[in-house]
Protein backbone atom coordinates (compact mmCIF):
# COMPACT_ATOMS: atom_id res chain seq x y z
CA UNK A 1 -8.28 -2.00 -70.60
CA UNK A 2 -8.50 -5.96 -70.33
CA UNK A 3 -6.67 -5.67 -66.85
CA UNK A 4 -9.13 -3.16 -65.35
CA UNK A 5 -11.79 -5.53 -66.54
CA UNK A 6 -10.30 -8.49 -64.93
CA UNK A 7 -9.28 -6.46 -61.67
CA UNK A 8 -12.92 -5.07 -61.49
CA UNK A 9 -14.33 -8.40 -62.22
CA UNK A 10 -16.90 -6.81 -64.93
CA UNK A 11 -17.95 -10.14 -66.45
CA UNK A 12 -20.29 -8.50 -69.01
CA UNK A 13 -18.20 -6.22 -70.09
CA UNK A 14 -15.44 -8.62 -70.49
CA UNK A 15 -18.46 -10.91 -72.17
CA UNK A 16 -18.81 -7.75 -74.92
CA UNK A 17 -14.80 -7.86 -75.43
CA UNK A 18 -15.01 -11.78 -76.35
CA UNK A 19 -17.68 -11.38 -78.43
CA UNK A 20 -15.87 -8.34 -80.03
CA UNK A 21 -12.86 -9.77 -80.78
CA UNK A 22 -14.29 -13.02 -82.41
CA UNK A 23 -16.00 -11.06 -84.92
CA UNK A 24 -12.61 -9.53 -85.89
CA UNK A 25 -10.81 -12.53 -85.56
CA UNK A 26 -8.53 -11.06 -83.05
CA UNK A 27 -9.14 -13.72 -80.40
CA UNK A 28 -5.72 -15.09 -80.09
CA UNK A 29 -5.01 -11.13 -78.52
CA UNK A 30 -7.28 -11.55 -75.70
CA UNK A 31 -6.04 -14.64 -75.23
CA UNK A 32 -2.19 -13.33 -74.84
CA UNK A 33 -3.81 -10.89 -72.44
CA UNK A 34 -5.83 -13.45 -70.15
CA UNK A 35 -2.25 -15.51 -70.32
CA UNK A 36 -0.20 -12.32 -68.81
CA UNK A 37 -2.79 -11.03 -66.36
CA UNK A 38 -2.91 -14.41 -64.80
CA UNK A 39 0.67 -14.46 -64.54
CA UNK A 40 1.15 -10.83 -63.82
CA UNK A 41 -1.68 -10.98 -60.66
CA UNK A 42 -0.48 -14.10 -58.88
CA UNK A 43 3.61 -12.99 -59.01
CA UNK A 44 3.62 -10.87 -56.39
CA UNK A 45 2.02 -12.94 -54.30
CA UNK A 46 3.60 -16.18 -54.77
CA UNK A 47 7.03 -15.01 -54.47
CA UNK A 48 6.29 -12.87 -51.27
CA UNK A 49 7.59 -15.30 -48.78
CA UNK A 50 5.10 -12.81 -46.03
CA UNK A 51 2.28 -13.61 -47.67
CA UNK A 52 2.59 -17.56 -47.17
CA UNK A 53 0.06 -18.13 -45.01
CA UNK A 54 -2.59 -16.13 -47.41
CA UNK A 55 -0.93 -18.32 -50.25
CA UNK A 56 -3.53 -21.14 -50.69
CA UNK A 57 -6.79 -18.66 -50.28
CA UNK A 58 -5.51 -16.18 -52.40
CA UNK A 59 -5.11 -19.09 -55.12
CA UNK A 60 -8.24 -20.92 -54.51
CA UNK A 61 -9.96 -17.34 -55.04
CA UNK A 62 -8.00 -16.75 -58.12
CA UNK A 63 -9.07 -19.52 -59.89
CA UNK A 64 -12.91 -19.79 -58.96
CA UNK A 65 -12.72 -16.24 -60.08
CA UNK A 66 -10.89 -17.07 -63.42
CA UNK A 67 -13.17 -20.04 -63.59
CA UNK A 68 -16.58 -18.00 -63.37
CA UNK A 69 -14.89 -15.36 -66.14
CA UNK A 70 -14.05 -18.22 -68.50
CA UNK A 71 -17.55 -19.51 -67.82
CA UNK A 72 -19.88 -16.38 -68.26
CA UNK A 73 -17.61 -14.26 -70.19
CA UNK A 74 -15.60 -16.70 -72.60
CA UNK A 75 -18.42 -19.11 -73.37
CA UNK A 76 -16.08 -21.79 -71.55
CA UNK A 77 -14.34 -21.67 -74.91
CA UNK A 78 -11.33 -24.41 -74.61
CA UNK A 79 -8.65 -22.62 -75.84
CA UNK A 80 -9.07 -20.00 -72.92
CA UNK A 81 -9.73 -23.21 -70.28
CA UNK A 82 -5.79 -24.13 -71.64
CA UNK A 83 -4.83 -20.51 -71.17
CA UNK A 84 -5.38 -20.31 -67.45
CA UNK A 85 -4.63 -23.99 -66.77
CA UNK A 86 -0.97 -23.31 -68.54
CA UNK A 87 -0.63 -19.63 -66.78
CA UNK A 88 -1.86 -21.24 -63.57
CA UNK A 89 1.00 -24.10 -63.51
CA UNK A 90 3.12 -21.49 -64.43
CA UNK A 91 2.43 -19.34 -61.48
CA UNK A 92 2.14 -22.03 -58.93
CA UNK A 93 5.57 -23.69 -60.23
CA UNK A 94 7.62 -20.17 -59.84
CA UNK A 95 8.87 -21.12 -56.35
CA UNK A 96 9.63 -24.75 -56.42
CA UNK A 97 8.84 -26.52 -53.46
CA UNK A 98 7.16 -24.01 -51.22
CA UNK A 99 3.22 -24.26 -52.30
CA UNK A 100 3.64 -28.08 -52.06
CA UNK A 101 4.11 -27.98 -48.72
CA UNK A 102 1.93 -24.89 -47.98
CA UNK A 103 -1.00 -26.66 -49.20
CA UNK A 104 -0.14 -29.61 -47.41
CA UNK A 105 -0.65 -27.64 -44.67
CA UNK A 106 -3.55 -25.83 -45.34
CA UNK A 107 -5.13 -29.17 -46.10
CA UNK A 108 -3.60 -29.92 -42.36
CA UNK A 109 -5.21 -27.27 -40.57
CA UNK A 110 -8.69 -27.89 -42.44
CA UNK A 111 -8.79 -31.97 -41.72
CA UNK A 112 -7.83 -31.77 -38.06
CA UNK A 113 -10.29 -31.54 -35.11
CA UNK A 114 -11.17 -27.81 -33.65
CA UNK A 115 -11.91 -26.69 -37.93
CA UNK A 116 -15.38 -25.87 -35.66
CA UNK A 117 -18.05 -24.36 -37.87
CA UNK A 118 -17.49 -26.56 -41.09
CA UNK A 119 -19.91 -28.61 -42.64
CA UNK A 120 -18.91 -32.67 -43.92
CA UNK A 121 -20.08 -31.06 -47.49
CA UNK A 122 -18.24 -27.73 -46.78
CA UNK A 123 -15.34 -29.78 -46.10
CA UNK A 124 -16.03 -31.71 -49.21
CA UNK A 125 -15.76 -29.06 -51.18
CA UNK A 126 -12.70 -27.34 -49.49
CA UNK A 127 -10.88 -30.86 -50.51
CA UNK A 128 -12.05 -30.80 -53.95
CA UNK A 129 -10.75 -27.41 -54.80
CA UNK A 130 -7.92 -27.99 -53.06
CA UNK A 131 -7.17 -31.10 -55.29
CA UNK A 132 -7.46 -29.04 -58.21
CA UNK A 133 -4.32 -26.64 -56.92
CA UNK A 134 -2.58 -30.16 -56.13
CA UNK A 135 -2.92 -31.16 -59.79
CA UNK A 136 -0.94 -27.82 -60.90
CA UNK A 137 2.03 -28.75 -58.58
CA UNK A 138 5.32 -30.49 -59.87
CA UNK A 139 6.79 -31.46 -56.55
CA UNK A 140 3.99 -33.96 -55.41
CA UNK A 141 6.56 -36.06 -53.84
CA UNK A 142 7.20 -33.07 -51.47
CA UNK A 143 3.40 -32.60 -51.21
CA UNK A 144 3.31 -36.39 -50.22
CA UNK A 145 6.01 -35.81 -47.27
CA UNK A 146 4.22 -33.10 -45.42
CA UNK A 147 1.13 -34.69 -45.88
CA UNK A 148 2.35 -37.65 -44.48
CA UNK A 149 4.41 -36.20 -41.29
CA UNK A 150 0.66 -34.22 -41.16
CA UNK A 151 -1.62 -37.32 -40.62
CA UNK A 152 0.82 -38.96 -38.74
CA UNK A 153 0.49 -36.39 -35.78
CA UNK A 154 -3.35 -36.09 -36.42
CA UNK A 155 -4.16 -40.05 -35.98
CA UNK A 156 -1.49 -40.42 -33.48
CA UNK A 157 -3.39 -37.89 -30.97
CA UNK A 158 -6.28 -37.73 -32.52
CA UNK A 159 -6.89 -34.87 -33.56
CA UNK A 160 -8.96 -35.32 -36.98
CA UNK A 161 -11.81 -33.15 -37.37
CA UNK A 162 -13.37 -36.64 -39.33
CA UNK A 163 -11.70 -40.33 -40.29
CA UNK A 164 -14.64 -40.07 -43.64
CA UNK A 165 -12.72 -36.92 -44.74
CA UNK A 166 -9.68 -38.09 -43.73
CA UNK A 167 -10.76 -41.06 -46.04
CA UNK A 168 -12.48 -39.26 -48.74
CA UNK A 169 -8.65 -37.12 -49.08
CA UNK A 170 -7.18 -40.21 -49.52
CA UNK A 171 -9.30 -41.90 -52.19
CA UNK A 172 -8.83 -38.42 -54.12
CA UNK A 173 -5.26 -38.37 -54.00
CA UNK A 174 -5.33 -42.15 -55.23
CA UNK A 175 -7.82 -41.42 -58.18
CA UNK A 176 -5.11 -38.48 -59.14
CA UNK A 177 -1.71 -39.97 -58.69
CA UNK A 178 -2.45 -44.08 -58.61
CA UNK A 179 -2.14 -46.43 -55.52
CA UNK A 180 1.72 -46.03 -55.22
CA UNK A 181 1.25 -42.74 -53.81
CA UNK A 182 -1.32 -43.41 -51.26
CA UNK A 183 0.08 -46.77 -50.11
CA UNK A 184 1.62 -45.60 -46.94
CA UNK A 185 -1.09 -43.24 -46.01
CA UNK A 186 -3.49 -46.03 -46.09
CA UNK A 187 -1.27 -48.29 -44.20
CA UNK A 188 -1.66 -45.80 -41.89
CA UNK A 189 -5.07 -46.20 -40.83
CA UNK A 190 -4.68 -49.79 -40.85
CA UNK A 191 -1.70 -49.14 -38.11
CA UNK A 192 -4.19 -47.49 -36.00
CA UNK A 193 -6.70 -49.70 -36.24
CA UNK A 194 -4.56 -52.36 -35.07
CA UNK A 195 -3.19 -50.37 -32.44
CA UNK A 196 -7.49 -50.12 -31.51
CA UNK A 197 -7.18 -53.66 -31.58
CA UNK A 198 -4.34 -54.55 -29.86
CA UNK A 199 -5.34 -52.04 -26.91
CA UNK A 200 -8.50 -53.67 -26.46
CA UNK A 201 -6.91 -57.63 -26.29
CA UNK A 202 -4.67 -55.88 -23.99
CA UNK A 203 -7.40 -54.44 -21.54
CA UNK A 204 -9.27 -57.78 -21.33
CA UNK A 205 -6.15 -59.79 -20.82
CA UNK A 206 -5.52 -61.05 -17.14
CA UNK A 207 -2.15 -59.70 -17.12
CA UNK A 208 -3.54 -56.24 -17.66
CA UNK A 209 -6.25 -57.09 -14.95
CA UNK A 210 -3.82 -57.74 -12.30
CA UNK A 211 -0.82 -55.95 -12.86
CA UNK A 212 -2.13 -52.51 -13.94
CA UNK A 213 -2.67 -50.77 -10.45
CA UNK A 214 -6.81 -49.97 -10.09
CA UNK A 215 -7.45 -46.59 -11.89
CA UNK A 216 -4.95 -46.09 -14.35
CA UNK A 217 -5.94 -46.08 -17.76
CA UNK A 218 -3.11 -47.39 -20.66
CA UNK A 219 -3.34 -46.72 -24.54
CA UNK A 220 -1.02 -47.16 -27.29
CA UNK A 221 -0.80 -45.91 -30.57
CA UNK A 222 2.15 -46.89 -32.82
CA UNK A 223 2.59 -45.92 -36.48
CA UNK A 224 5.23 -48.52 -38.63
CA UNK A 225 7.63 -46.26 -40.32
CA UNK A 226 6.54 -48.58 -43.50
C-alpha cells in the first residue's frame, strides 16, 4: 500500500506507517520501499525522450514533494534524507548527458529577458532549487558547456531578464563546484563590460565624431573565446 500512499500524497497516513514500523523495528522495509518508488516514479519519465521539455518541472516537483514527506511524515529521519538523495542521483544519472543539458536550458529560458511575471525572489528561489538538481548530476562539465554557449547569446544581445541573477547563478555554481568552473563565465561579464567601455571611448573619440555619418548609431559587443 506504500505506493498508493506516496501517489496520493497522504502524509498522515504515511506519518502512521513510520511510526508503525519503528515500533516493530521494521524500518529498514519502508525504507527499501521509499528507495523503489522513487526510482520506479521518475523512470518513465526520464527515459521518455517526449517528455523532455516537462523533464526539469516534473523533477523539481518530485523532490519538494519527497522533501515535504520526509519532513512531516519521516520526522526528517537521516537515513530516509540518504534514501531519496541516493534514489534521486540514481534516477537523474539513468540517461547520461541529457538532464545536464536540459537543465541548462531550463535555467536558460528562466534567466533571460521576456520570463515576464517573475519576481527577483521568485527567481531566487527557482535558482536555488534548481542548484539542488545540479548537485545530483555527474556530467557537470556538459552542464558547464550549455550553460556557457547559453549566457553567451544572452549578454551578447541582451537578453537577460537581470545581470544580479545572472550574478547570483554564478556565485552559486562557484560555492558548489570551486572557482575553476566559473572562471570563464565570469570572464564573461568582464568581456562585456569592456566592450561598455570601449564603446563609450569610441563614441567620444573625434574619429567617431567625424567619420560616422550623422544618425547612425554603432555598438560592439565581443566575447574572448578565453
Amino acid at each position: 500500500g506504500f505506493t498508493m500512499l506516496m501517489d496520493a500524497n497522504r502524509v498522515n497516513d504515511l506519518s502512521r506507517m513510520y511510526n508503525l514500523f519503528q515500533r516493530v523495528n521494521a524500518v529498514e522495509l519502508l525504507k527499501l520501499a521509499l528507495s523503489s518508488y522513487i526510482r520506479a516514479t521518475g523512470q518513465g519519465i526520464i527515459m521518455d525522450e517526449e517528455k523532455d521539455k516537462d523533464l526539469v518541472p516534473f523533477l523539481l516537483e518530485f523532490k519538494a514533494s519527497l522533501d515535504k514527506i520526509l519532513e512531516e511524515s519521516f520526522a526528517k529521519n537521516e537515513a530516509f534524507s540518504n534514501t531519496i538523495k541516493d534514489s534521486f542521483e540514481h534516477l537523474i544519472n539513468l540517461r547520461q548527458n541529457r538532464p545536464a543539458e536540459l537543465i541548462a536550458k531550463f535555467l536558460h529560458e528562466k534567466l533571460r529577458a521576456g520570463n515576464k511575471g517573475t519576481s527577483e525572489e521568485e527567481l531566487e528561489g527557482i535558482l536555488d532549487k534548481v542548484l539542488v538538481l545540479f548537485r545530483f548530476i555527474q556530467g557537470k562539465d556538459v552542464f558547464e558547456a550549455f550553460y556557457k554557449k547559453d549566457l553567451a547569446k544572452r549578454l551578447l544581445l541582451g537578453k537577460s531578464a537581470s545581470i544580479d541573477a545572472e550574478k547570483s547563478m554564478i556565485t552559486k555554481l562557484k560555492t558548489e563546484c570551486g572557482s575553476q568552473f566559473t572562471n570563464k563565465l565570469e570572464g564573461m561579464f568582464k568581456d562585456i563590460e569592456l566592450s561598455k567601455e570601449i564603446n563609450d571611448s569610441f563614441k567620444q573619440s573625434s574619429q567617431a565624431r567625424t567619420k560616422l555619418p550623422s544618425g547612425i548609431e554603432m555598438s560592439v559587443h565581443v566575447l574572448t573565446t578565453g
